[in-house]
PDB file of N, CA and C in Angstrom:
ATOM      1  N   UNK A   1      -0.736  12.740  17.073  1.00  0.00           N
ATOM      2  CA  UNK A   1      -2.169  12.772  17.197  1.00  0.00           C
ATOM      3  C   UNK A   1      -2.593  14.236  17.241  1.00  0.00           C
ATOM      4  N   UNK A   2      -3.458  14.865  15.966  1.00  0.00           N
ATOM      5  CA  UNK A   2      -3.565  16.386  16.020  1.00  0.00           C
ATOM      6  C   UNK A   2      -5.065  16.308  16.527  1.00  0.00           C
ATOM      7  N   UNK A   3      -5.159  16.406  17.481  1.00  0.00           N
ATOM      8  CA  UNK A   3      -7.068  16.999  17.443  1.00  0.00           C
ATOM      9  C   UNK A   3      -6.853  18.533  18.163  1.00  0.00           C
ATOM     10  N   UNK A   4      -7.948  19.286  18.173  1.00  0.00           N
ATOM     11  CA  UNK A   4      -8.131  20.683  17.934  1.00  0.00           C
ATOM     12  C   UNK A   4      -9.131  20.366  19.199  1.00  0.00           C
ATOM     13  N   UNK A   5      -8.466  21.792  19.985  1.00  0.00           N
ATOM     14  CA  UNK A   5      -9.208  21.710  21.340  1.00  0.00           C
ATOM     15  C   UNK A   5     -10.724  22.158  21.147  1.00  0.00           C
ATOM     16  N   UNK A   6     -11.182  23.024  20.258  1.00  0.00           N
ATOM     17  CA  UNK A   6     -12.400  22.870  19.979  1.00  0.00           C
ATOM     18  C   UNK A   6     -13.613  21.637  19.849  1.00  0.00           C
ATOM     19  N   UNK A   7     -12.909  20.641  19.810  1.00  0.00           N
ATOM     20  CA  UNK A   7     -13.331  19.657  19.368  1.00  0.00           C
ATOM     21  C   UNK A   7     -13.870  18.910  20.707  1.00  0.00           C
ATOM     22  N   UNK A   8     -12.867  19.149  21.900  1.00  0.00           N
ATOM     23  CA  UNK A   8     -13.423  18.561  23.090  1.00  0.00           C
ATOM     24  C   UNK A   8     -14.620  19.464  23.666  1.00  0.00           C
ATOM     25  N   UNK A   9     -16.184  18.562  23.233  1.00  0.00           N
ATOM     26  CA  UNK A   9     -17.108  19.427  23.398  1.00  0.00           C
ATOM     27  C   UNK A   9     -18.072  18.643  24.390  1.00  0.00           C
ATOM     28  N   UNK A  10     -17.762  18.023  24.836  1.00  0.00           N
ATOM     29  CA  UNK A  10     -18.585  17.361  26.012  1.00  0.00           C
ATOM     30  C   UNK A  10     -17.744  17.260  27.531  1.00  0.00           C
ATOM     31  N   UNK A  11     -18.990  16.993  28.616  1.00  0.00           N
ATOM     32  CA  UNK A  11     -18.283  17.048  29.878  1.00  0.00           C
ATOM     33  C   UNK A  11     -18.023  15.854  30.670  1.00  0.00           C
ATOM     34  N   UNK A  12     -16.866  15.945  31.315  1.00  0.00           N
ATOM     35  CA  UNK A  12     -17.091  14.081  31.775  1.00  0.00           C
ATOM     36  C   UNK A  12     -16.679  14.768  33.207  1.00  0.00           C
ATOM     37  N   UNK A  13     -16.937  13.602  33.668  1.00  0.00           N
ATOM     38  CA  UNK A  13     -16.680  13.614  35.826  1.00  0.00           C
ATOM     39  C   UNK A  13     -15.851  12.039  35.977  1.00  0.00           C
ATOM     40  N   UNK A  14     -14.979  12.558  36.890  1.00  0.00           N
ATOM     41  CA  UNK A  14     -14.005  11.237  36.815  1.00  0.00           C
ATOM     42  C   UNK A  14     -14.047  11.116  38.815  1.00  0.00           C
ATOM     43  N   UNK A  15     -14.204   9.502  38.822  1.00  0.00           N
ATOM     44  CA  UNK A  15     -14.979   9.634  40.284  1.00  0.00           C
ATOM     45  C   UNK A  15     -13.666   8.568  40.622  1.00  0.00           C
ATOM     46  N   UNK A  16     -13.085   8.371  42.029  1.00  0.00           N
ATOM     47  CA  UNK A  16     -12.742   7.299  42.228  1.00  0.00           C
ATOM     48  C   UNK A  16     -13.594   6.643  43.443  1.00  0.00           C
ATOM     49  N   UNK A  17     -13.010   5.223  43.904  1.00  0.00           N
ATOM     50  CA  UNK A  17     -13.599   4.425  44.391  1.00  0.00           C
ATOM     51  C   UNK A  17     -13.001   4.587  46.195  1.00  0.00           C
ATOM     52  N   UNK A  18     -13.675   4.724  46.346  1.00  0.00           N
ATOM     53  CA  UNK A  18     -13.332   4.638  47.971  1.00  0.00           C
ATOM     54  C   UNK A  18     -13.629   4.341  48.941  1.00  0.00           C
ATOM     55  N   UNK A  19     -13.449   3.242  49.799  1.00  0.00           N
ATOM     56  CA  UNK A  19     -14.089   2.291  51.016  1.00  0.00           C
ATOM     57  C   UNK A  19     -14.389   3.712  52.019  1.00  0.00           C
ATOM     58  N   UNK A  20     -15.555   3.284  52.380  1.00  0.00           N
ATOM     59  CA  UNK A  20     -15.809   4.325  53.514  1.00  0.00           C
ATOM     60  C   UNK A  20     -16.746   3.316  54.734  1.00  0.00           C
ATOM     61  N   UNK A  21     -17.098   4.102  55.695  1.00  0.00           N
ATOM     62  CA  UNK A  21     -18.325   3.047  56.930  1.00  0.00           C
ATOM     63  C   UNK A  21     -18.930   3.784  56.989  1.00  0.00           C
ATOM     64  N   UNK A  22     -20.567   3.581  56.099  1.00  0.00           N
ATOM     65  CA  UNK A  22     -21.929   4.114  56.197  1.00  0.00           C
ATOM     66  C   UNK A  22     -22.691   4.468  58.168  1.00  0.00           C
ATOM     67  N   UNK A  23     -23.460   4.751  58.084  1.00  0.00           N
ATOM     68  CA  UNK A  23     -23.698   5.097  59.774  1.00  0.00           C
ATOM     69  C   UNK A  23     -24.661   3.886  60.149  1.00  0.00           C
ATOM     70  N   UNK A  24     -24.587   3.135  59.356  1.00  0.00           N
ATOM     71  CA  UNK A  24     -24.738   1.535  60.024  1.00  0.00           C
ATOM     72  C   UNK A  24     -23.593   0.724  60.658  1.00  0.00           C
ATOM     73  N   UNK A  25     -22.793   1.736  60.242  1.00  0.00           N
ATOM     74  CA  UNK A  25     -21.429   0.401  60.237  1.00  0.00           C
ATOM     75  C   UNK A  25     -20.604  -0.159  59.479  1.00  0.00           C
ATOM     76  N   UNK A  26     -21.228   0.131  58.115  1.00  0.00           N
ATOM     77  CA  UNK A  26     -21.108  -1.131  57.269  1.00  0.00           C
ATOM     78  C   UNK A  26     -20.205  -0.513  56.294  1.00  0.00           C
ATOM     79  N   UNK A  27     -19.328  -1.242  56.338  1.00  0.00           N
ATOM     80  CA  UNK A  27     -17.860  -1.119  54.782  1.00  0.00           C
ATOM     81  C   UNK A  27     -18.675  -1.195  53.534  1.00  0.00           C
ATOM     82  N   UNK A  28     -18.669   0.010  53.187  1.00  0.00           N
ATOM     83  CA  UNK A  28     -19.155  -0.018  51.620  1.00  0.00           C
ATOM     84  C   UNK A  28     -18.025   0.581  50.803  1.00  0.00           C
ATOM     85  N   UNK A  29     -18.158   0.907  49.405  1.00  0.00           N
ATOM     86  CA  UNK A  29     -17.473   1.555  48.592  1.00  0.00           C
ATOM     87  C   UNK A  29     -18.120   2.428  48.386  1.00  0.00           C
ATOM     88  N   UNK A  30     -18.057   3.577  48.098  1.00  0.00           N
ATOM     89  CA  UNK A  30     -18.718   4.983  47.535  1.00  0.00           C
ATOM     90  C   UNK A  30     -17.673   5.830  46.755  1.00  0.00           C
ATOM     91  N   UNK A  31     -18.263   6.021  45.401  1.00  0.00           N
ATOM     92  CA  UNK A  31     -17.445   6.990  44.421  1.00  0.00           C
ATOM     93  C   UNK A  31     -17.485   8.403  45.066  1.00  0.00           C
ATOM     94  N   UNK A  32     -16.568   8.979  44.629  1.00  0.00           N
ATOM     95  CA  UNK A  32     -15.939   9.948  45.149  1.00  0.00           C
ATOM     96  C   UNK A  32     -15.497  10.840  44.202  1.00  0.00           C
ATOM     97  N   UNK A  33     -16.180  12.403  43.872  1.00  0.00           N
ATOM     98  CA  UNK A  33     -15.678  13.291  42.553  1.00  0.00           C
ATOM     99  C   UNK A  33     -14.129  13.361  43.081  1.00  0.00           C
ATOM    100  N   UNK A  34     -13.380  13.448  41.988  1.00  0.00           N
ATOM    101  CA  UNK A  34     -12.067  14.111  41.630  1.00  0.00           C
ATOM    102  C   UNK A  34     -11.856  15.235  41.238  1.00  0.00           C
ATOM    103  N   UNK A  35     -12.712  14.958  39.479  1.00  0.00           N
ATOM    104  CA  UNK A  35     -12.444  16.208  38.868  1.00  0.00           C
ATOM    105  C   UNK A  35     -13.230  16.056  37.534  1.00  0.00           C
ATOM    106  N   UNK A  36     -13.962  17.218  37.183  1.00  0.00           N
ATOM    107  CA  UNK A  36     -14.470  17.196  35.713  1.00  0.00           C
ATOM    108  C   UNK A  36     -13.624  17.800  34.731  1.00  0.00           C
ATOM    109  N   UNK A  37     -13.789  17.656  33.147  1.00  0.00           N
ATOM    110  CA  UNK A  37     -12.666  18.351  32.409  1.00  0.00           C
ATOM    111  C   UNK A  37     -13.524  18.052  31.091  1.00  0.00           C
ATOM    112  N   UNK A  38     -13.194  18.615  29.742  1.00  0.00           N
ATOM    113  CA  UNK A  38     -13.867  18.344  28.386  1.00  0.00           C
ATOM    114  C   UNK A  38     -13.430  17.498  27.805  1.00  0.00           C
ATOM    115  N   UNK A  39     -13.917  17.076  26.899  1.00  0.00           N
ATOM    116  CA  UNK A  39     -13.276  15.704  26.531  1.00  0.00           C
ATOM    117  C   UNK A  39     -14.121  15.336  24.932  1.00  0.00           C
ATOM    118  N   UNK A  40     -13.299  14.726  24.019  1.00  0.00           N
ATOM    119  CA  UNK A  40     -13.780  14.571  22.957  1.00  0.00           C
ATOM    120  C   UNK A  40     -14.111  12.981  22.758  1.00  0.00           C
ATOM    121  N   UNK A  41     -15.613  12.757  22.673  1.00  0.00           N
ATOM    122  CA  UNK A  41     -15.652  11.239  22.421  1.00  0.00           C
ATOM    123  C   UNK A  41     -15.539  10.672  20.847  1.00  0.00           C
ATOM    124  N   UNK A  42     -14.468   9.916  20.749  1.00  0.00           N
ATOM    125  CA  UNK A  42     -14.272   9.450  18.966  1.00  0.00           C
ATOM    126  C   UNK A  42     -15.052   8.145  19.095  1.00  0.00           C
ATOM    127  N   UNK A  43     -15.332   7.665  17.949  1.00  0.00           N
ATOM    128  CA  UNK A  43     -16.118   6.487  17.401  1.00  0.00           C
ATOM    129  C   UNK A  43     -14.777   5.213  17.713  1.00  0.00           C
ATOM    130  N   UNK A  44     -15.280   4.218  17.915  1.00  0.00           N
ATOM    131  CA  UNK A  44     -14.545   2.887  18.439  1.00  0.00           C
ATOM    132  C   UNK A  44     -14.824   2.461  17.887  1.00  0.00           C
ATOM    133  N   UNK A  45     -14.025   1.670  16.051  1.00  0.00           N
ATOM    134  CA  UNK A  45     -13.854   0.915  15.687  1.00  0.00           C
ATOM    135  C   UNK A  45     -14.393  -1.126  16.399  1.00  0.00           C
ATOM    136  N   UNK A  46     -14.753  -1.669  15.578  1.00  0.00           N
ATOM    137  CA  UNK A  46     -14.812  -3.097  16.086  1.00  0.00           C
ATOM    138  C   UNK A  46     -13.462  -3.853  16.212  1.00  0.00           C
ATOM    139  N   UNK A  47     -12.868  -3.368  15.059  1.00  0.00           N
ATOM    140  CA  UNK A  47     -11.335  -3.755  14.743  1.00  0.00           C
ATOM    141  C   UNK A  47     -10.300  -3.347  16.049  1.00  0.00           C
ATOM    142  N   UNK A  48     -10.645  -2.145  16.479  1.00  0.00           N
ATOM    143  CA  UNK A  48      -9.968  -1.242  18.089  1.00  0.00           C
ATOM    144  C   UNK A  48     -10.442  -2.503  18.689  1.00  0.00           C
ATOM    145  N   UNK A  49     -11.324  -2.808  18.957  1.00  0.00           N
ATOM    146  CA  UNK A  49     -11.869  -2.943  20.148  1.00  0.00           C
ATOM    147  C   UNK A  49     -11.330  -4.304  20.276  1.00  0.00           C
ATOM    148  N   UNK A  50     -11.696  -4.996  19.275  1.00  0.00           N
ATOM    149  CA  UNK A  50     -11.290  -6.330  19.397  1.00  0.00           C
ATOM    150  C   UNK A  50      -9.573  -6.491  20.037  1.00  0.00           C
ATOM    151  N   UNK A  51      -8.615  -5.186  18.976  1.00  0.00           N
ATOM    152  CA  UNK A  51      -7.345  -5.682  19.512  1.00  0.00           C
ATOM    153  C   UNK A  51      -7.182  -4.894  20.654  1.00  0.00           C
ATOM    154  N   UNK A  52      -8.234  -4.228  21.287  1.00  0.00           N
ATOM    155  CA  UNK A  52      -7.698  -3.726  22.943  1.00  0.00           C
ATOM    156  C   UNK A  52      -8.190  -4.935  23.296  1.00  0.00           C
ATOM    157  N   UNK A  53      -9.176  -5.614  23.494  1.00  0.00           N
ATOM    158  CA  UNK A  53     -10.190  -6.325  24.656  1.00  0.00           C
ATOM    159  C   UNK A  53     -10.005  -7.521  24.449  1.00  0.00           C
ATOM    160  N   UNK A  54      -9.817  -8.054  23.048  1.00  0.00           N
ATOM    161  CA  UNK A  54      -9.757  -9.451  22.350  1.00  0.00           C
ATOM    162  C   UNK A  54     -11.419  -9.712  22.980  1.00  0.00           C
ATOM    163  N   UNK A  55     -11.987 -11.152  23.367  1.00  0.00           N
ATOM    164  CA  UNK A  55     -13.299 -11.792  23.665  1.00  0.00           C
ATOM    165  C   UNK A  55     -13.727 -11.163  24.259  1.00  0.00           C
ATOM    166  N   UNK A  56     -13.746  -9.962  25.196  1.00  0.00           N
ATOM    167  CA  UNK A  56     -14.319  -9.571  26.104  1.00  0.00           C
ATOM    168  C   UNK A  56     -15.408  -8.804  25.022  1.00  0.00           C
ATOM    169  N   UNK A  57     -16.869  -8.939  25.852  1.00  0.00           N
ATOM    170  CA  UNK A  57     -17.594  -8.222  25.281  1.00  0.00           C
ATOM    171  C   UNK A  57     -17.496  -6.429  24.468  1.00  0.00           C
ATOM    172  N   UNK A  58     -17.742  -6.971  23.143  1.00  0.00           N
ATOM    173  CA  UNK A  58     -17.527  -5.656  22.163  1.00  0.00           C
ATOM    174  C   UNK A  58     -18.308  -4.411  22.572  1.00  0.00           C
ATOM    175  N   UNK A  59     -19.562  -4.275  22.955  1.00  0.00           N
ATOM    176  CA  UNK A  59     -20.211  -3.354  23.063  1.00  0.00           C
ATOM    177  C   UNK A  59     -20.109  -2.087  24.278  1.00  0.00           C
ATOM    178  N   UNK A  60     -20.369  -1.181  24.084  1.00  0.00           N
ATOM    179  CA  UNK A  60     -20.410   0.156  25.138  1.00  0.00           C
ATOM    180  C   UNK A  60     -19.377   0.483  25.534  1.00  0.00           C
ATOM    181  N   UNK A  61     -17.973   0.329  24.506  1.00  0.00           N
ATOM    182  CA  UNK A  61     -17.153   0.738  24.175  1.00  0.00           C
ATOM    183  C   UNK A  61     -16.896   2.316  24.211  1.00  0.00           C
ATOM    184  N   UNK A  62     -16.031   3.386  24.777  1.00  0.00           N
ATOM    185  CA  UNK A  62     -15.704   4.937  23.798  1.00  0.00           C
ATOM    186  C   UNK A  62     -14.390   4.802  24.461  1.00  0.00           C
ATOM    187  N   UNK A  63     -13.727   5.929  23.110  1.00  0.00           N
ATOM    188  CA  UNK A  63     -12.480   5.899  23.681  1.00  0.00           C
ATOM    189  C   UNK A  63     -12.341   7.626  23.957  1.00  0.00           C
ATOM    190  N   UNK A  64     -12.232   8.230  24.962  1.00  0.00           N
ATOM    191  CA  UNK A  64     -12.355   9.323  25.682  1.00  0.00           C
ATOM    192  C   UNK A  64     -10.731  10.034  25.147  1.00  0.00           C
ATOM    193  N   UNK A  65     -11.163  11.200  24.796  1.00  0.00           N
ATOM    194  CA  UNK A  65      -9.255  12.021  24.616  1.00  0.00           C
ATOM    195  C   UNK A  65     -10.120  13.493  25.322  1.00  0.00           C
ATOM    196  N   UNK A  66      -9.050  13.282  25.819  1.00  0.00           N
ATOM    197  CA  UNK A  66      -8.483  14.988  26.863  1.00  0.00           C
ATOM    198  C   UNK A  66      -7.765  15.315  26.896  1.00  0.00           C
ATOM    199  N   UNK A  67      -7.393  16.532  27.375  1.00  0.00           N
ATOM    200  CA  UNK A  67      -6.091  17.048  27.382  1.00  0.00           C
ATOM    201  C   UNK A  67      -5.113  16.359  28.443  1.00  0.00           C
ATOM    202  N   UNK A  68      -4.029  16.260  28.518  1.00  0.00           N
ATOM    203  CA  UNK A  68      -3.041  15.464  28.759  1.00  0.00           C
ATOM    204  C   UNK A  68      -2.916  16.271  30.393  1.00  0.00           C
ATOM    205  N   UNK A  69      -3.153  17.146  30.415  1.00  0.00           N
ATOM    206  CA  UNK A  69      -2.730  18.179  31.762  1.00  0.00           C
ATOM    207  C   UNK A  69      -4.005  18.418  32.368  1.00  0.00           C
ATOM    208  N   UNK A  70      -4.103  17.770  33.724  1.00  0.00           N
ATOM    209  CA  UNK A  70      -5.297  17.717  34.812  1.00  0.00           C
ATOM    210  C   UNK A  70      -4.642  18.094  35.906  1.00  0.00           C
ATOM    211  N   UNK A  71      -5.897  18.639  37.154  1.00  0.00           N
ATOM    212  CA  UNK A  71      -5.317  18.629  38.267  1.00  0.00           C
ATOM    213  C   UNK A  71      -5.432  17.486  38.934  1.00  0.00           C
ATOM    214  N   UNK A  72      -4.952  16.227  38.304  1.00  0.00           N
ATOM    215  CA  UNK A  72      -4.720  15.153  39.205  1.00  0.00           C
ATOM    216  C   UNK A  72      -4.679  14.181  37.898  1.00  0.00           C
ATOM    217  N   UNK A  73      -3.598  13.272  38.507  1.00  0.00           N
ATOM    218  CA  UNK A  73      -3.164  12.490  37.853  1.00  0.00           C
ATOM    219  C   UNK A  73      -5.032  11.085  37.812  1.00  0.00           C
ATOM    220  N   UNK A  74      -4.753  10.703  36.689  1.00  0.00           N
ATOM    221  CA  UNK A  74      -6.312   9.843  36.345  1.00  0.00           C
ATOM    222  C   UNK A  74      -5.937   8.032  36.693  1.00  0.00           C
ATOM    223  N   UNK A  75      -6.554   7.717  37.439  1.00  0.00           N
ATOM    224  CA  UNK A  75      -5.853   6.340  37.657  1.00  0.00           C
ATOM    225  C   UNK A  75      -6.901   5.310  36.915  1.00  0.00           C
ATOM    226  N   UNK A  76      -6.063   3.842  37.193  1.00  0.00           N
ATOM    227  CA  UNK A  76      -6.873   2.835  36.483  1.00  0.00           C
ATOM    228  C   UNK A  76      -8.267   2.528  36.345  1.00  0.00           C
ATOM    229  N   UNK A  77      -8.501   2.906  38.452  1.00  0.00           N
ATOM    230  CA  UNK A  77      -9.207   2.088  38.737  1.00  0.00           C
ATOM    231  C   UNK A  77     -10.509   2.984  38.930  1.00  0.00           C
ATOM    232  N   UNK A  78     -10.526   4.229  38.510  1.00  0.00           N
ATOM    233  CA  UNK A  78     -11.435   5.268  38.917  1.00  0.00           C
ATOM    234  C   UNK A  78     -12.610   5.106  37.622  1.00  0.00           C
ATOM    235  N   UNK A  79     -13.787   5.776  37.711  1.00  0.00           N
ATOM    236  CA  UNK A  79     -14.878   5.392  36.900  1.00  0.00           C
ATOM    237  C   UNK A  79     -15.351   7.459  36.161  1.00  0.00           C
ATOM    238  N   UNK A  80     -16.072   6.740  35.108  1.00  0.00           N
ATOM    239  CA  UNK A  80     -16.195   8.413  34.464  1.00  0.00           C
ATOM    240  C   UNK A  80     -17.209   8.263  34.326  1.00  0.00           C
ATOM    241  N   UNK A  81     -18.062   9.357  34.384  1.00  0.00           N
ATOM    242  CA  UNK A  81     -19.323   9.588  34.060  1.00  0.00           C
ATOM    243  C   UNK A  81     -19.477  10.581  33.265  1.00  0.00           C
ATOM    244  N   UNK A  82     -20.372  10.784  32.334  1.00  0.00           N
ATOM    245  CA  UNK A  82     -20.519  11.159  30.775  1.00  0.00           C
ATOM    246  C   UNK A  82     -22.366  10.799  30.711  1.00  0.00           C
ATOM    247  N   UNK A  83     -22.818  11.840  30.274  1.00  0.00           N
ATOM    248  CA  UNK A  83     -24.272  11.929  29.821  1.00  0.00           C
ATOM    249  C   UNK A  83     -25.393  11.054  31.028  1.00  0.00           C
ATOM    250  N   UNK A  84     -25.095  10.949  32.085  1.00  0.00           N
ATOM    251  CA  UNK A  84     -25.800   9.978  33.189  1.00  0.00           C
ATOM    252  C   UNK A  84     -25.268   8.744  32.875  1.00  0.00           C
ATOM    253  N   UNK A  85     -24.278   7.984  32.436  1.00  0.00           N
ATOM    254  CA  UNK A  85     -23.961   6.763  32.286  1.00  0.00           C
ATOM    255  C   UNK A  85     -22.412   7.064  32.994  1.00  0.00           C
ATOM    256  N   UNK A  86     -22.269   5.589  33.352  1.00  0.00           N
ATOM    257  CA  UNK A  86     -21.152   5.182  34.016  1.00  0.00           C
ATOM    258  C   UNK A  86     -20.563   4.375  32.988  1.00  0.00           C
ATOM    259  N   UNK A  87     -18.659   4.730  33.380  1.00  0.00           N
ATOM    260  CA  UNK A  87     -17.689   4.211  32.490  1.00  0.00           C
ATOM    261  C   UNK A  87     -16.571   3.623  33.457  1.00  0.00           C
ATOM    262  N   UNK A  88     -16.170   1.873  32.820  1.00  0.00           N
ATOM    263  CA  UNK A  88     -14.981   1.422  34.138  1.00  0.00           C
ATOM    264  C   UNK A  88     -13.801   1.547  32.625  1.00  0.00           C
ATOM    265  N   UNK A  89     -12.623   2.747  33.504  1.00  0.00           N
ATOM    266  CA  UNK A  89     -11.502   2.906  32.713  1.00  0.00           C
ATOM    267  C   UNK A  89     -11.042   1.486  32.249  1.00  0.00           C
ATOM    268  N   UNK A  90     -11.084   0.905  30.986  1.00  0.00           N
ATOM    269  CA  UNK A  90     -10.049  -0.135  30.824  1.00  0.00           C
ATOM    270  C   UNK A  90      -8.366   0.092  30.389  1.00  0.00           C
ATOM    271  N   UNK A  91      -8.076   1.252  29.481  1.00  0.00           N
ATOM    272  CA  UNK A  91      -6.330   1.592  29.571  1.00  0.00           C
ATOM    273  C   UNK A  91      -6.517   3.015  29.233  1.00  0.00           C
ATOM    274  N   UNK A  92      -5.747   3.905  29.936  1.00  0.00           N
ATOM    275  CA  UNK A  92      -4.954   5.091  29.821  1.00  0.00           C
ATOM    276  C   UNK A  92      -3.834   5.165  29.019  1.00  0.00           C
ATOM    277  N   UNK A  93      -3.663   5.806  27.971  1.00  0.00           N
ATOM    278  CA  UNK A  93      -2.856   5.880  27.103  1.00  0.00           C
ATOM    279  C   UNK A  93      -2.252   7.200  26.815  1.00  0.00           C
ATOM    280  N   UNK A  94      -1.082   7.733  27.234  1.00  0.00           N
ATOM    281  CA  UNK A  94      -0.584   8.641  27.559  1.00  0.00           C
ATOM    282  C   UNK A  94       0.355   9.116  26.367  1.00  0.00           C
ATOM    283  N   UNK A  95       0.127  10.445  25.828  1.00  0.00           N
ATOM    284  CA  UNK A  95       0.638  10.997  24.757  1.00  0.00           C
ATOM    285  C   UNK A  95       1.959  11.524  25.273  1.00  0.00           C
ATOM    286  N   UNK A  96       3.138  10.444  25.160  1.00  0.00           N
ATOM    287  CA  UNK A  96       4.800  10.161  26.050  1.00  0.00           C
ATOM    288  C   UNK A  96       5.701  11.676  25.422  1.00  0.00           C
ATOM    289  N   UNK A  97       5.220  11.510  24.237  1.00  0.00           N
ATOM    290  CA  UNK A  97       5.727  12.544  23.067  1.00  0.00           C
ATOM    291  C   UNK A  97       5.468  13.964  23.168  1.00  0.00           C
ATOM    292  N   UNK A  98       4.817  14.082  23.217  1.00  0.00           N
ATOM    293  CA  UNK A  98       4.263  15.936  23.394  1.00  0.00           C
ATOM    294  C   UNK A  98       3.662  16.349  24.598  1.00  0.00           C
ATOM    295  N   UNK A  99       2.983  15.200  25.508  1.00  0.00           N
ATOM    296  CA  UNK A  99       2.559  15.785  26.261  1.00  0.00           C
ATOM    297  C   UNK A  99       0.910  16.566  26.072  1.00  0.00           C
ATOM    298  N   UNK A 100      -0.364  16.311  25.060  1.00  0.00           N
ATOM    299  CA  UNK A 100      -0.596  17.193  25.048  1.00  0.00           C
ATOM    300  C   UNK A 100      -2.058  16.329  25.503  1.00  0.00           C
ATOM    301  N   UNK A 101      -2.230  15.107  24.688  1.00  0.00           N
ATOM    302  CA  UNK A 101      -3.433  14.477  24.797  1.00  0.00           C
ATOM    303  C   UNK A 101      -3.924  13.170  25.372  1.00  0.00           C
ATOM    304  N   UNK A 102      -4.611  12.891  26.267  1.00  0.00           N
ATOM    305  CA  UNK A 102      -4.637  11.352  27.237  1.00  0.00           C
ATOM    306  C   UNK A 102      -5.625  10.482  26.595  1.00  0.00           C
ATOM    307  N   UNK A 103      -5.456   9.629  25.715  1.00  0.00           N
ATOM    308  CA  UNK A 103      -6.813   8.766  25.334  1.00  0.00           C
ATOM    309  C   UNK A 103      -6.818   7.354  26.107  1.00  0.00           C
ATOM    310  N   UNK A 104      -8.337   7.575  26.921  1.00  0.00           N
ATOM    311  CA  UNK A 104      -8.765   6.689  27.331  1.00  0.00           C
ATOM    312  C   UNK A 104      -9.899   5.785  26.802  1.00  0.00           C
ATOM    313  N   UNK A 105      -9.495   4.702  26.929  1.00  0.00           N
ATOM    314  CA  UNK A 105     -10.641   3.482  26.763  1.00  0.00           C
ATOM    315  C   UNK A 105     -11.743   2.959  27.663  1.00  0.00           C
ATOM    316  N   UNK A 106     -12.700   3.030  27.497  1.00  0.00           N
ATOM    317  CA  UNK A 106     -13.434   3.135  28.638  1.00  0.00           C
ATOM    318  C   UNK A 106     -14.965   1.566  28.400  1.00  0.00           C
ATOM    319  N   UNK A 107     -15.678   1.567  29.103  1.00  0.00           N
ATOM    320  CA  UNK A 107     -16.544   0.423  28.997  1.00  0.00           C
ATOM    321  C   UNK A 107     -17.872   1.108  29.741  1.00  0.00           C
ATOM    322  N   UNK A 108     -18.676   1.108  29.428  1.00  0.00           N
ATOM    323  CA  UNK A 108     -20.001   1.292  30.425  1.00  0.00           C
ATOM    324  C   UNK A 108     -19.989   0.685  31.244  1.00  0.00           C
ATOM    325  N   UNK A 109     -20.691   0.480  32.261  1.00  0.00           N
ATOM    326  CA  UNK A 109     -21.247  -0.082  33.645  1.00  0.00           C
ATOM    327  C   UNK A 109     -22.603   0.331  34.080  1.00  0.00           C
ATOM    328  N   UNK A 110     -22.774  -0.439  35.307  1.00  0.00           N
ATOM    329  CA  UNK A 110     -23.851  -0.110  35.728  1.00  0.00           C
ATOM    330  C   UNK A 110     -23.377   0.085  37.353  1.00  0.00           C
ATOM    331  N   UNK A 111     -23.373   1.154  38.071  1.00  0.00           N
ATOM    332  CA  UNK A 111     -22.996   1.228  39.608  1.00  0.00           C
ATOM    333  C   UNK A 111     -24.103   0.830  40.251  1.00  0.00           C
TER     334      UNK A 111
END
């Protein structure tokens, strides 16, 4: 997979999820920054999408590539944010071979 670091020209924020107790009391979840980094968004095929997701709804789909080397490892369950919209990671796909580039699949949301 050759892409050209020039190319990662947008900014994303990668948040995870974390139970905390608001000063009511009350067990909520609240996202939590990690870490921002650049990131190149490619176009998502219908054909991709279908054989990542199969029935699950097609739309608000991107598949996110970054560089492979962060200060922190990116987990499943953590959410990205990109242009004021929210993204729930669906697979991390890890470049095993070189080491250089992480493409993720991602879905919109609404928090």
């Amino acid at each position: 997979m050759g892409y050209e670091s020039a190319k990662l020209d947008k900014r994303i924020t990668f948040y995870s999820k974390e139970r905390t107790v608001n000063s009511n009391g009350i067990d909520v979840v609240k996202p939590v920054e990690k870490f921002t980094c650049w990131a190149r968004i490619r176009q998502q095929y219908l054909n991709e999408i279908y054989s990542s997701f199969g029935n699950e709804a097609l739309e608000d789909v991107v598949t996110i590539i970054i560089r492979h080397q962060q200060i922190e490892e990116i987990k499943n369950n953590w959410l990205i944010k990109m242009n004021n919209k929210n993204y729930e990671i669906k697979k991390i796909n890890t470049d095993v071979s070189e080491k250089k580039w992480t493409t993720i699949l991602a879905k919109e949301v609404s928090v």
